[in-house]
N, C-alpha and C. Protein backbone atom coordinates (compact mmCIF):
# COMPACT_ATOMS: atom_id res chain seq x y z
N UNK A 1 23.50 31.50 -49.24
CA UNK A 1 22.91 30.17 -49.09
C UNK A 1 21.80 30.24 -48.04
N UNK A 2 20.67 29.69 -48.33
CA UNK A 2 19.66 29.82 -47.12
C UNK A 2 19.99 28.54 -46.70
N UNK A 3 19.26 29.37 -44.91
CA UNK A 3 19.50 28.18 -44.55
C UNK A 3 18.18 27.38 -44.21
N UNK A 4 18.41 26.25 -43.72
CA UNK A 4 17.21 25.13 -43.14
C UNK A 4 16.19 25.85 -42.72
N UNK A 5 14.98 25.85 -42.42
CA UNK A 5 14.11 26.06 -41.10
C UNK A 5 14.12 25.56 -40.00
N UNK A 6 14.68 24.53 -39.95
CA UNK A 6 14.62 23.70 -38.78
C UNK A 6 16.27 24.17 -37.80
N UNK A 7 17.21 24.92 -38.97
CA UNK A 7 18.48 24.66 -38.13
C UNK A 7 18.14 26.39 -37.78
N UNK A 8 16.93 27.23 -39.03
CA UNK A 8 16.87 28.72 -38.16
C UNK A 8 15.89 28.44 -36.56
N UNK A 9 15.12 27.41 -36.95
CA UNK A 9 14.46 27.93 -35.29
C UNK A 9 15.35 27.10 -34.40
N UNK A 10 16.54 26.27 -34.84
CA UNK A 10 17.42 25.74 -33.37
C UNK A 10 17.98 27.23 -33.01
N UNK A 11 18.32 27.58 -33.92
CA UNK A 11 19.90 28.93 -33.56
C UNK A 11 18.68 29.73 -32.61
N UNK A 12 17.46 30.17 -33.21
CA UNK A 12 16.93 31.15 -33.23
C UNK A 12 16.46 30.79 -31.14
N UNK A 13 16.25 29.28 -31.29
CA UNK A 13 15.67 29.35 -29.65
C UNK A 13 16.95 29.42 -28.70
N UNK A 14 18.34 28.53 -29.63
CA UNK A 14 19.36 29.18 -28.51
C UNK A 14 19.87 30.25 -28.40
N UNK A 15 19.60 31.49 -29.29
CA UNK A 15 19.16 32.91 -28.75
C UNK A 15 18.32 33.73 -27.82
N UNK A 16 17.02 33.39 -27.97
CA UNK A 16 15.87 33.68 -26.98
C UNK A 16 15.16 32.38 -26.61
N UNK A 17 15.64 31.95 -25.50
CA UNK A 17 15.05 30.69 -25.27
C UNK A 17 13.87 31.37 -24.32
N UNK A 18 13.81 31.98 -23.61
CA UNK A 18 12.45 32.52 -22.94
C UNK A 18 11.53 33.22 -24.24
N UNK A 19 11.69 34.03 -24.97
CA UNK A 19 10.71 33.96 -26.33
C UNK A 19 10.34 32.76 -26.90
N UNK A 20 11.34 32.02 -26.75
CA UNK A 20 10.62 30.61 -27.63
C UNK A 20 10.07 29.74 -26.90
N UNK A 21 10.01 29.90 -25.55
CA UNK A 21 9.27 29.02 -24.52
C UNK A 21 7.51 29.81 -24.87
N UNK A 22 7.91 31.02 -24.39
CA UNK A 22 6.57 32.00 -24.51
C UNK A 22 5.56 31.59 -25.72
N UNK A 23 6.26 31.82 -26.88
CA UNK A 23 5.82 31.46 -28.11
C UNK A 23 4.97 29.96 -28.32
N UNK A 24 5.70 28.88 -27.89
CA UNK A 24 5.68 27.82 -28.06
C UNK A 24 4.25 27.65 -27.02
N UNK A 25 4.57 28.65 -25.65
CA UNK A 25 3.39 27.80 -24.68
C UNK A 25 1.77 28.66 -25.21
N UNK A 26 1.77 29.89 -26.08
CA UNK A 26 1.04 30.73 -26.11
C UNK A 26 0.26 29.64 -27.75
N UNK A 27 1.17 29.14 -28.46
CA UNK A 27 0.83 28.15 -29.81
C UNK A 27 -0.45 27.02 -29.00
N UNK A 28 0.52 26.65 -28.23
CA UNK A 28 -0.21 25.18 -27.31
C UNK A 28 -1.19 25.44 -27.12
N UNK A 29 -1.09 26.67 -26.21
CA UNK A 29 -2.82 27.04 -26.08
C UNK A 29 -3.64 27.17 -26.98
N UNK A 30 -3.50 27.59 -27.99
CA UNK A 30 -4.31 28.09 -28.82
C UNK A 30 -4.52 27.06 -29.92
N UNK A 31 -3.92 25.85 -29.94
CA UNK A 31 -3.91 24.49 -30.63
C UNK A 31 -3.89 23.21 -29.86
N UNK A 32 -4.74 23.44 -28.48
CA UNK A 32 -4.83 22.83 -27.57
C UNK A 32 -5.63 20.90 -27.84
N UNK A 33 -6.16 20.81 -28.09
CA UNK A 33 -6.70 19.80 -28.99
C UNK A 33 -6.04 19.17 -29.48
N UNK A 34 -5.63 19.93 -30.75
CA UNK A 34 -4.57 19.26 -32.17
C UNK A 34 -3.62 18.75 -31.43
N UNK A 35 -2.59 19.95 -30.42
CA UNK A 35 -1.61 19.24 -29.59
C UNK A 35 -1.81 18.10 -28.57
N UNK A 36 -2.83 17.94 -28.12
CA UNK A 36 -2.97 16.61 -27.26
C UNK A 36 -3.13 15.39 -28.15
N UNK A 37 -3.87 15.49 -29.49
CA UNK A 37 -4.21 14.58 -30.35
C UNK A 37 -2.65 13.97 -30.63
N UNK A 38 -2.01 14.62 -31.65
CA UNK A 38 -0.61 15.33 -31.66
C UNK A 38 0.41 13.89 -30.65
N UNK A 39 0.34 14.21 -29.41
CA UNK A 39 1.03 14.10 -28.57
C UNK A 39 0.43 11.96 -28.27
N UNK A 40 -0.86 12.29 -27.89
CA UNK A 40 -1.13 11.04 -28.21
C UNK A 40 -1.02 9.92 -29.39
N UNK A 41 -0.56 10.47 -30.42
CA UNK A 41 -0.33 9.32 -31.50
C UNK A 41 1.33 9.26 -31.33
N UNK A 42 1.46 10.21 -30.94
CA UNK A 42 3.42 10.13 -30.59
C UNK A 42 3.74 8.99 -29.48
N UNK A 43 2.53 8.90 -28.95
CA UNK A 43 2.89 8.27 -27.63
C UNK A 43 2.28 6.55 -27.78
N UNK A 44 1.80 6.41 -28.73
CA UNK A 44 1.26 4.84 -29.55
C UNK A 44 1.93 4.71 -30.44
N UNK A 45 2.49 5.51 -30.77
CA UNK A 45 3.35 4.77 -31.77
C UNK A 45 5.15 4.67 -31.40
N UNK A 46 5.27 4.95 -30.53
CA UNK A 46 6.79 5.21 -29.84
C UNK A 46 6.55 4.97 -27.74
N UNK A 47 5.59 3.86 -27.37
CA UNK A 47 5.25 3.79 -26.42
C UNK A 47 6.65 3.45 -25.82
N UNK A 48 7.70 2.85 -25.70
CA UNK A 48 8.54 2.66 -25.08
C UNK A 48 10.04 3.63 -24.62
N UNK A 49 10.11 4.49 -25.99
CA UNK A 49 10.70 5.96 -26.08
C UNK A 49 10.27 6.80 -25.05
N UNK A 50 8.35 7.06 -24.68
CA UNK A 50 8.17 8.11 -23.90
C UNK A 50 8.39 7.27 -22.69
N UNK A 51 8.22 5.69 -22.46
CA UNK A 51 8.04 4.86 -21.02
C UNK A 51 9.65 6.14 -20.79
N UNK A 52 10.51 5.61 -21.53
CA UNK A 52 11.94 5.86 -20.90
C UNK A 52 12.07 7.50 -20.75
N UNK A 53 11.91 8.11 -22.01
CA UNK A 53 11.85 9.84 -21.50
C UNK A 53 11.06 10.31 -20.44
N UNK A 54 9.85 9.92 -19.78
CA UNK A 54 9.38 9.61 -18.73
C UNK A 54 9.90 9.69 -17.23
N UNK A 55 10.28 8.12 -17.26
CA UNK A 55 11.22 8.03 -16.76
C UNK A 55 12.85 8.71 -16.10
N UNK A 56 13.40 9.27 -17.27
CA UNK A 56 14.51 10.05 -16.91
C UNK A 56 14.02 11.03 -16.59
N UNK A 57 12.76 11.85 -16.92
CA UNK A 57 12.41 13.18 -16.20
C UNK A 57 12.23 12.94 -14.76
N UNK A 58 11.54 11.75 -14.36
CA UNK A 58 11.31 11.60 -13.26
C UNK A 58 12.68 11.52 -12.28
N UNK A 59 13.50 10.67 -12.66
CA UNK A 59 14.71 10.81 -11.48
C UNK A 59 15.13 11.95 -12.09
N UNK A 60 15.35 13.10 -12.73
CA UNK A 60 15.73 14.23 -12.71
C UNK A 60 15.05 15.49 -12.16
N UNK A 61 13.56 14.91 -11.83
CA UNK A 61 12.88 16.18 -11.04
C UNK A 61 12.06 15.20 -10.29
N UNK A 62 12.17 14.88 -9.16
CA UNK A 62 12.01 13.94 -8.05
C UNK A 62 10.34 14.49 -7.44
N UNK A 63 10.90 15.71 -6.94
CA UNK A 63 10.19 16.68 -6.62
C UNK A 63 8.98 16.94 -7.51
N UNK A 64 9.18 17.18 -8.63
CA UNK A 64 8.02 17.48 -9.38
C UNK A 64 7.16 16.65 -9.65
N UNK A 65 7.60 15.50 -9.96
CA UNK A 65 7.18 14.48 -10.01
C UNK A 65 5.97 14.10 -8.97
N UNK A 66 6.61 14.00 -7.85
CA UNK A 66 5.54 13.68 -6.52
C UNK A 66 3.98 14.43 -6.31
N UNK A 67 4.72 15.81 -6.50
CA UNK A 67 4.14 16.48 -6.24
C UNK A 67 2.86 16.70 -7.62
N UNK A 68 3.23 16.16 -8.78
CA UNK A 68 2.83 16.21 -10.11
C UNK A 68 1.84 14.76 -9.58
N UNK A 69 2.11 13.91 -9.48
CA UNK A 69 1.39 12.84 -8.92
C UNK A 69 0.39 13.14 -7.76
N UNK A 70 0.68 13.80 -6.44
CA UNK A 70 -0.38 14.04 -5.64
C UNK A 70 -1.33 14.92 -6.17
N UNK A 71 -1.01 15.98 -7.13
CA UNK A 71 -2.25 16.73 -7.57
C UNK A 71 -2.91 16.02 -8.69
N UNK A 72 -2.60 15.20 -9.16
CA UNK A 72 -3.18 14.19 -10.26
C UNK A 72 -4.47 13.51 -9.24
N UNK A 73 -3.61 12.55 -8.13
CA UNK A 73 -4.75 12.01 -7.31
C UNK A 73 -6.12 12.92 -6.73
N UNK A 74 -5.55 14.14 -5.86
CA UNK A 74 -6.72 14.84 -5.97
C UNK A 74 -7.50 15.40 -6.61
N UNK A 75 -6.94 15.75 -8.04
CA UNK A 75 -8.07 15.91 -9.18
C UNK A 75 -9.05 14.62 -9.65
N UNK A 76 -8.38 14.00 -9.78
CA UNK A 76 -9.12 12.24 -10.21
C UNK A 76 -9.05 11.07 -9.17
N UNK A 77 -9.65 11.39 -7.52
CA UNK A 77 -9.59 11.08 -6.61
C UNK A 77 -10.05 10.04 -6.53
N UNK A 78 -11.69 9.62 -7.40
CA UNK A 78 -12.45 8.36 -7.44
C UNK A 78 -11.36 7.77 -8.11
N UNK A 79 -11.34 8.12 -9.64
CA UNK A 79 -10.83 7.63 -10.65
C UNK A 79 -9.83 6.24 -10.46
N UNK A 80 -8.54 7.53 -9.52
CA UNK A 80 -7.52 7.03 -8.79
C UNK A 80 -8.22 5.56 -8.06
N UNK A 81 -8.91 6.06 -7.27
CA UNK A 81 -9.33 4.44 -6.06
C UNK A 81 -9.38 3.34 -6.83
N UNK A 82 -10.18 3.43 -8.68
CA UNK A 82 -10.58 2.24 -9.02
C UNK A 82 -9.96 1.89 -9.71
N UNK A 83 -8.77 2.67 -10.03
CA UNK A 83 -7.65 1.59 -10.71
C UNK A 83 -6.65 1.20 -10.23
N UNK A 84 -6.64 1.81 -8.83
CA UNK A 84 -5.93 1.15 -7.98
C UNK A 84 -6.23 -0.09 -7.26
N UNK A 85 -7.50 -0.48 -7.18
CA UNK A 85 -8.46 -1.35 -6.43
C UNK A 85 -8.24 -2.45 -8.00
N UNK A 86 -8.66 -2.15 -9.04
CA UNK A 86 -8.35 -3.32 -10.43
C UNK A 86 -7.10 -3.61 -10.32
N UNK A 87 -5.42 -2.68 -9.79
CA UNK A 87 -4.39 -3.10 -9.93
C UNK A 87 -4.16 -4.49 -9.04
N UNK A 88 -4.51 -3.59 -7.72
CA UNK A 88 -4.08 -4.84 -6.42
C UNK A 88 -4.92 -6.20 -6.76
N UNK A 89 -6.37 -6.25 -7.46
CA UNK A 89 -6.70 -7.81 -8.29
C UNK A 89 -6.07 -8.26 -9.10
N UNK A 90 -5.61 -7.48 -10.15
CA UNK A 90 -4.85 -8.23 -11.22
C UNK A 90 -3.21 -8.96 -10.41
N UNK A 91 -2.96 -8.10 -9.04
CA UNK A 91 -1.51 -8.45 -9.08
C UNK A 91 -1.33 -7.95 -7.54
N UNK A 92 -2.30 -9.16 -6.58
CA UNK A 92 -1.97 -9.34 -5.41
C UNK A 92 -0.31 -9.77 -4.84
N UNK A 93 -0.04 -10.54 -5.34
CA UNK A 93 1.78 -10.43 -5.22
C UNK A 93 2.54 -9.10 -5.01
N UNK A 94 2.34 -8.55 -6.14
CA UNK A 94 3.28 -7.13 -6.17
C UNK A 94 1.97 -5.85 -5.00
N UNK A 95 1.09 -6.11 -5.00
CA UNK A 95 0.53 -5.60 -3.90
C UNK A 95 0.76 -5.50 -2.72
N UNK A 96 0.48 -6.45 -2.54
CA UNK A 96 1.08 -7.08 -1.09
C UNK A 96 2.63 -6.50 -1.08
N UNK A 97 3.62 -6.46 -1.52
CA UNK A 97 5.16 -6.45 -1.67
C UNK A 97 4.96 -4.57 -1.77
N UNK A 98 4.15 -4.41 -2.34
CA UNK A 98 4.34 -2.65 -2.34
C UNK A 98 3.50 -2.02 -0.85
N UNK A 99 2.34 -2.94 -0.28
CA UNK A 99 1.92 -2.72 0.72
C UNK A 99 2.74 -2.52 2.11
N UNK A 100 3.94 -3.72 1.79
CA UNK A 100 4.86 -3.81 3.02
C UNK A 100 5.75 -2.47 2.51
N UNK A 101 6.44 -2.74 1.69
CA UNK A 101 7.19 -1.41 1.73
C UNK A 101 6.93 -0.22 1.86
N UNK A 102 5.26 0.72 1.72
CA UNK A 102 4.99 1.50 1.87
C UNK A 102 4.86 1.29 3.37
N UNK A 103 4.10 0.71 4.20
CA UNK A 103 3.62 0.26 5.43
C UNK A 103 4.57 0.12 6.72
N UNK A 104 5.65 -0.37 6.40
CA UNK A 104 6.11 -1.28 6.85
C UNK A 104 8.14 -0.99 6.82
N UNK A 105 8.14 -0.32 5.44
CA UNK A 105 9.59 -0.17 4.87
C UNK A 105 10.20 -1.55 4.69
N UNK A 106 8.99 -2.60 4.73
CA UNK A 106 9.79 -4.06 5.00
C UNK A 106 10.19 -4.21 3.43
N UNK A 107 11.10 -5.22 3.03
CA UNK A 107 11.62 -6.03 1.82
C UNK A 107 10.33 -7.05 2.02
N UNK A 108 10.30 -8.11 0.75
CA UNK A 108 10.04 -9.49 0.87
C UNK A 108 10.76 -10.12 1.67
N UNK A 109 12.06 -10.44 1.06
CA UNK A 109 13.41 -10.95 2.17
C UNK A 109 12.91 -10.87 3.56
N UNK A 110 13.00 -9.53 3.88
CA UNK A 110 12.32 -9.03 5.91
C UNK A 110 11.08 -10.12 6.37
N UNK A 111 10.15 -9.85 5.53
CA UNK A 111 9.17 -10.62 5.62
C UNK A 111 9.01 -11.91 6.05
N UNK A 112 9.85 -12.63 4.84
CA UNK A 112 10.27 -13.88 5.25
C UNK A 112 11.12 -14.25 6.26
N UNK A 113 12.10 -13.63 6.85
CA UNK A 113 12.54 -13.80 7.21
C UNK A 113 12.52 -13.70 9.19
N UNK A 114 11.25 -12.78 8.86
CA UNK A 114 10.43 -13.06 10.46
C UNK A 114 9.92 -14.66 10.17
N UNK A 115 9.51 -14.48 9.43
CA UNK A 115 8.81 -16.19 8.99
C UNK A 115 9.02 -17.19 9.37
N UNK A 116 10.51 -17.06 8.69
CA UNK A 116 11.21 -18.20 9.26
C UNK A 116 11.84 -18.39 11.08
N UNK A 117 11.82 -16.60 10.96
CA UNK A 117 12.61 -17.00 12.81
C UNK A 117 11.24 -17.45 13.28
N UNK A 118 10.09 -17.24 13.36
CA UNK A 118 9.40 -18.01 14.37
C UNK A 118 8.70 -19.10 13.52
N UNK A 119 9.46 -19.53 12.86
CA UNK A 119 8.61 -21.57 12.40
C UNK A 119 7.71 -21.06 11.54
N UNK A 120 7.22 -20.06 10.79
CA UNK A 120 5.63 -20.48 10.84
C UNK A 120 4.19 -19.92 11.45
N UNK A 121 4.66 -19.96 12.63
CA UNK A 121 3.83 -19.85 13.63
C UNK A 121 3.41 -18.31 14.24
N UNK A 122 2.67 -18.30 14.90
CA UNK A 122 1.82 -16.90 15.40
C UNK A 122 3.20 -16.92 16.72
N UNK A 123 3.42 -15.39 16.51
CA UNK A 123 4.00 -15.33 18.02
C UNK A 123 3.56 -15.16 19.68
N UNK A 124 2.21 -14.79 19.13
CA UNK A 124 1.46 -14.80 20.51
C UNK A 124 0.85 -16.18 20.63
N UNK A 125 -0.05 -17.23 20.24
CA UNK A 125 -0.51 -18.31 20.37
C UNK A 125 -0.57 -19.01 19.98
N UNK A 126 1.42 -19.55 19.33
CA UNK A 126 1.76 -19.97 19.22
C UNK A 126 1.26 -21.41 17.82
N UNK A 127 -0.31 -20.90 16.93
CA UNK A 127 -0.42 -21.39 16.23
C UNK A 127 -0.07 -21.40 14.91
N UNK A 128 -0.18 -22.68 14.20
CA UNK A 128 0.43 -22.20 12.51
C UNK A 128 -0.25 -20.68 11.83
N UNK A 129 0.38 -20.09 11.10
CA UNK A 129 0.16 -18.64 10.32
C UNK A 129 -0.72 -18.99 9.11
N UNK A 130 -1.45 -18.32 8.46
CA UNK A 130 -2.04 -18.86 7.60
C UNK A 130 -1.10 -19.01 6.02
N UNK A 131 -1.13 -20.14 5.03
CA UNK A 131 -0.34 -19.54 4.25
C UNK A 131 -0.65 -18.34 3.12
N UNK A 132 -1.66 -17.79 3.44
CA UNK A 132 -2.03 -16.76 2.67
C UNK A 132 -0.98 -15.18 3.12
N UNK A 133 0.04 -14.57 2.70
CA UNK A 133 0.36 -13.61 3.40
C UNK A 133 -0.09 -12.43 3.65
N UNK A 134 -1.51 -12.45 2.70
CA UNK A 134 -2.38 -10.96 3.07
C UNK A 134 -3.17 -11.38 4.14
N UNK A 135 -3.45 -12.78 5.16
CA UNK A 135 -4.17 -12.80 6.22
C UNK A 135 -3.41 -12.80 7.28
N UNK A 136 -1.26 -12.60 6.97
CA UNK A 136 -0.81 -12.15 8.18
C UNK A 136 -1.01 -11.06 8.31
N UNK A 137 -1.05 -10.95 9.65
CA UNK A 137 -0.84 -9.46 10.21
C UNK A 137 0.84 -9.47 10.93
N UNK A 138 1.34 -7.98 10.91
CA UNK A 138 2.22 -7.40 11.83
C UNK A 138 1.84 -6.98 13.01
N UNK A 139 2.02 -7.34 14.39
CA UNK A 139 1.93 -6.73 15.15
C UNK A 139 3.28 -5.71 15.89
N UNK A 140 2.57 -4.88 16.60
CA UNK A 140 3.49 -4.01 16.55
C UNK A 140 3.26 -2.88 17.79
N UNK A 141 3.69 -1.98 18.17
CA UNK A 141 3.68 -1.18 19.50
C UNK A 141 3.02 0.35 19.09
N UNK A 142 1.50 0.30 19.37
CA UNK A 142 1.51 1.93 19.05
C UNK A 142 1.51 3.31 19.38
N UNK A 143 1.97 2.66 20.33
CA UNK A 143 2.88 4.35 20.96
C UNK A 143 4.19 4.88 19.99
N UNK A 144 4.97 3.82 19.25
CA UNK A 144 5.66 4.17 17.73
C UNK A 144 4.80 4.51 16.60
N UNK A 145 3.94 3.84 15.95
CA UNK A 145 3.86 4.16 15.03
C UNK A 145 2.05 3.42 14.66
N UNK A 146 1.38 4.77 14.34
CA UNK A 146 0.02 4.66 14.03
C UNK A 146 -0.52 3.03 13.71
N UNK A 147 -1.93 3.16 13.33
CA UNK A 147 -2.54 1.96 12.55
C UNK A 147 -1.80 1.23 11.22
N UNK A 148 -1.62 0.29 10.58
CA UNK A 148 -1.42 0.11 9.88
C UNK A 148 0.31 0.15 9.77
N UNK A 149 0.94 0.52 10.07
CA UNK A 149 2.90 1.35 10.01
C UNK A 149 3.42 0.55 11.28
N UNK A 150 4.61 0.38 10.71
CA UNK A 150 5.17 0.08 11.67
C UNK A 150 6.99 0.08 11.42
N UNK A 151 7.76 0.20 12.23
CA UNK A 151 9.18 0.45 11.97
C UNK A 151 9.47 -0.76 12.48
N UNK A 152 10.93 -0.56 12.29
CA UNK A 152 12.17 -1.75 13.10
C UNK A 152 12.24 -1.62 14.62
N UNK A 153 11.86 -0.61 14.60
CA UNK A 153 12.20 -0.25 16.58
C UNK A 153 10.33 -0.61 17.35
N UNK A 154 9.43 -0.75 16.66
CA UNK A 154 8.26 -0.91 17.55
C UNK A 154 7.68 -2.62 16.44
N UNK A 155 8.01 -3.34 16.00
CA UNK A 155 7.85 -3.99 15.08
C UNK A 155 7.42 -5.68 16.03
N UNK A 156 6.81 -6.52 16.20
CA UNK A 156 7.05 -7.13 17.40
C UNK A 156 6.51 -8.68 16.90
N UNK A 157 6.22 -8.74 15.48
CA UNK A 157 6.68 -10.43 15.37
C UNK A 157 4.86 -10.23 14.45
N UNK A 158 4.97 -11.38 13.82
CA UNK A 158 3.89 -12.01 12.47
C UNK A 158 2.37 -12.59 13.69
N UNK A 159 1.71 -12.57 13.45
CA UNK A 159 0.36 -12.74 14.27
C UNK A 159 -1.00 -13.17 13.18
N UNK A 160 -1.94 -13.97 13.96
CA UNK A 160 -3.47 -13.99 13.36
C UNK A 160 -4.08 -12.85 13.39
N UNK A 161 -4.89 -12.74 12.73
CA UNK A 161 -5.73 -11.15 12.50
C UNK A 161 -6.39 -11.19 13.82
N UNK A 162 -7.20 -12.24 14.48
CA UNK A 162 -7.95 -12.24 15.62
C UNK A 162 -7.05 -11.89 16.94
N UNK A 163 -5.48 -12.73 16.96
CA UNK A 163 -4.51 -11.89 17.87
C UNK A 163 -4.63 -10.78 17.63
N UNK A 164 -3.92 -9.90 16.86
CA UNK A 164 -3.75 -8.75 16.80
C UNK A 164 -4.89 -7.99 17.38
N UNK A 165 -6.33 -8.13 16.77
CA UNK A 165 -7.01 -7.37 17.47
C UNK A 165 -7.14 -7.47 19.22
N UNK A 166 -7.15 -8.45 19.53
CA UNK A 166 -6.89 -9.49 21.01
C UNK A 166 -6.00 -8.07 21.28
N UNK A 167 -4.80 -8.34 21.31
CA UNK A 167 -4.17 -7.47 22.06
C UNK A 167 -4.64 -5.95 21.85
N UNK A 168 -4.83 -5.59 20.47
CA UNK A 168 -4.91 -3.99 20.39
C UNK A 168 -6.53 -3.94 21.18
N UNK A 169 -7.23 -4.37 21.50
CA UNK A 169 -8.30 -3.89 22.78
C UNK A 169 -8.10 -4.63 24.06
N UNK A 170 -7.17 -4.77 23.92
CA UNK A 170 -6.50 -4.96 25.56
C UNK A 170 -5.66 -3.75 25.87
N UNK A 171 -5.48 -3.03 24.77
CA UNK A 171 -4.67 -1.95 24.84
C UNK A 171 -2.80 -2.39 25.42
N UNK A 172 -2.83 -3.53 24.49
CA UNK A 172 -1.35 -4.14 24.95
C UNK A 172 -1.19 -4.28 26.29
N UNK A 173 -1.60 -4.45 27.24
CA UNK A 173 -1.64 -4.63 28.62
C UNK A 173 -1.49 -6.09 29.10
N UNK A 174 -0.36 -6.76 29.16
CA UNK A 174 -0.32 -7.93 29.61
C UNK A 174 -0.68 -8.39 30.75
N UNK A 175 -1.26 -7.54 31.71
CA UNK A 175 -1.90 -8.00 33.37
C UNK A 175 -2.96 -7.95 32.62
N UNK A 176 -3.68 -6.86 32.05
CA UNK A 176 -4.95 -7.07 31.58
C UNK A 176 -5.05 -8.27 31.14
N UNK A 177 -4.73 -9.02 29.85
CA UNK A 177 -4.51 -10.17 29.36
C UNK A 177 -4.54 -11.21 30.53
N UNK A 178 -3.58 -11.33 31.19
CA UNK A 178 -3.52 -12.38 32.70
C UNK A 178 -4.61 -12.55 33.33
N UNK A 179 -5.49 -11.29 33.32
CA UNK A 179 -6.90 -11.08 34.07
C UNK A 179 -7.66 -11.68 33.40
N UNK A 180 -7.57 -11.17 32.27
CA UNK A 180 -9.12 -12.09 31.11
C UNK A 180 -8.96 -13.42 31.46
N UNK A 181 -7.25 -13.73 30.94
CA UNK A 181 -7.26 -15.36 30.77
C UNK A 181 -8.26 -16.37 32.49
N UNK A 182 -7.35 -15.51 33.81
CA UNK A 182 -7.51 -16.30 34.58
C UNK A 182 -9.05 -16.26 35.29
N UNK A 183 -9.91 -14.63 34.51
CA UNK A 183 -11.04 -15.05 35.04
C UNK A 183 -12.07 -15.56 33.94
N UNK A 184 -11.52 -16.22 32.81
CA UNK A 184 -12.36 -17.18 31.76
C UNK A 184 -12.32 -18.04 32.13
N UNK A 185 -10.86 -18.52 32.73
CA UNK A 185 -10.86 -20.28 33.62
C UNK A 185 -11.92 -20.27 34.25
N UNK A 186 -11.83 -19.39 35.23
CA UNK A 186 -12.90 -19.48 36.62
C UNK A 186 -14.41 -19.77 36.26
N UNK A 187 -14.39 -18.71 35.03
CA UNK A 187 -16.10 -18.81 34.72
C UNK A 187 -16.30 -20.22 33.87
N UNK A 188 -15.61 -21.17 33.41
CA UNK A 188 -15.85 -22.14 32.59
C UNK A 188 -15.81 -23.43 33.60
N UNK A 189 -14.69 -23.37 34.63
CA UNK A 189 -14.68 -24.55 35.34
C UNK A 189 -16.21 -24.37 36.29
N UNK A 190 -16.94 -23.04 36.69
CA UNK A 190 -18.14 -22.53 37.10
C UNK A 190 -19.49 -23.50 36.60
N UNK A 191 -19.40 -23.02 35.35
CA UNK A 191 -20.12 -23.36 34.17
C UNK A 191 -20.45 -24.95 34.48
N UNK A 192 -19.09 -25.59 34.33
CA UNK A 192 -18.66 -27.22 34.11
C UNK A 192 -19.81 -27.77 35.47
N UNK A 193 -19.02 -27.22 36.79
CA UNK A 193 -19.87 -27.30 37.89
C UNK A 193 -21.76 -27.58 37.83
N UNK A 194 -21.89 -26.99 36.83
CA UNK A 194 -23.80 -26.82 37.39
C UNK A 194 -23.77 -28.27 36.56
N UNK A 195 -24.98 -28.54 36.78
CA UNK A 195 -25.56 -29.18 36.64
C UNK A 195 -26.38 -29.59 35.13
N UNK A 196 -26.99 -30.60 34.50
CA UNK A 196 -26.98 -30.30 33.17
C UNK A 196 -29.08 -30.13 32.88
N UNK A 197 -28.78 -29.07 32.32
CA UNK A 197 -30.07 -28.91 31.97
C UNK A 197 -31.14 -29.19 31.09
N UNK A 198 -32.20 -29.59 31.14
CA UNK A 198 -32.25 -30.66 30.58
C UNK A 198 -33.76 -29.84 29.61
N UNK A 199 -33.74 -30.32 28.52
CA UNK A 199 -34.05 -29.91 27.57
C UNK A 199 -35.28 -30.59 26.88
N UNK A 200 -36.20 -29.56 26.11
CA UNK A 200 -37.41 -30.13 25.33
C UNK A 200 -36.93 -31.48 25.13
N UNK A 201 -36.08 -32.00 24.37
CA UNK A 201 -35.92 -33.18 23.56
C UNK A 201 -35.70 -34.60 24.81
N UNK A 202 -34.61 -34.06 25.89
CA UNK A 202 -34.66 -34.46 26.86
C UNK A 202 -36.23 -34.97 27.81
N UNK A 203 -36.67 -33.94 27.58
CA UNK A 203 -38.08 -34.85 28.72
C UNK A 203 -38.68 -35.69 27.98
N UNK A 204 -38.53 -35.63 26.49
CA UNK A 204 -39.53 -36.16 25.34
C UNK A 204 -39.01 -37.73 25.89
N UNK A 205 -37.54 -38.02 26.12
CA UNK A 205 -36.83 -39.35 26.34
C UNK A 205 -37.89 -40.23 27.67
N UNK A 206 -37.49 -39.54 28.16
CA UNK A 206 -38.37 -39.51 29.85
C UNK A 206 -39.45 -40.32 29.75
């Protein structure tokens, strides 16, 4: 009885499975084209099959994966920027939410939930936050953790973009800060003092 073709090349690769890898990768090459063509109509017409086979490769080789991804970015480095730059427009929400967690390791939940412990409000000057959440900023301590990052242990409360910078060129120095504040008084009540000067439009009155 003959048998199948299909059940001789199963037996035949769980015999020499390194010949039939060889074979198979030495075909590819040499039908390199056809096989991508090939591979792409497999993948339009069964788009949700490869989402998931995909998928399971990925939590099964973690590693490869990443690493399969960072050399992707540096080959298609622009490429990468501008569809990453079209993603975060189409879908500032999940942006923002992937920004904190990369950034930040924060949840949404976390987020909010500074939110709510301080009202609302800026923790340094004490004004309302904006409700936009890409114009809060985190402030934070950076002797922990660079520009942009920040952990649970150097993490230090929701702020205006103009605070934040406020303090980071004060170099976090709260005497410094004490100094600015108390010699801006001085120079304004100074100011108040003179006298008022009196102006083109002013003599025109005259």
């Amino acid at each position: 009885m003959t048998r199948a073709p299909a059940e001789y090349n199963r037996r035949y690769r769980a015999r020499h499975p390194e010949r039939a890898r060889e074979s198979s990768r030495r075909w590819r090459a040499a039908n390199l084209e056809g096989e991508r063509e090939r591979q792409r109509n497999a993948h339009r017409a069964n788009p949700e099959k490869y989402r998931e086979l995909t998928r399971q490769w990925r939590e099964a080789n973690p590693d490869k994966a990443r690493e399969g991804g960072r050399r992707y970015r540096e080959a298609h480095r622009q490429r990468h920027r501008e569809l990453s730059r079209l993603w975060r427009e189409a879908n500032p929400g999940r942006a923002r939410i992937a920004q904190l967690w990369r950034n930040h390791g924060l949840r949404l939940e976390g987020w909010y939930a500074m939110w709510t412990a301080q009202d609302g409000l800026c923790y340094l000057c004490g004004d309302p936050l904006p409700d936009d959440p890409a114009k809060v900023h985190i402030d934070h301590d950076h002797r922990c953790c660079p520009r942009n990052r920040s952990c649970r242990s150097c993490r230090r409360g929701l702020v205006h973009g103009p605070c934040n910078q406020l303090v980071g060129l004060a170099a976090d120095d709260p005497a410094r800060l004490r100094r600015i504040a108390a010699n801006l008084a001085k120079a304004k009540r100074r100011i108040g003092r003179l006298p008022k000067l009196l102006t083109l439009f002013d003599l025109e009155e005259l």
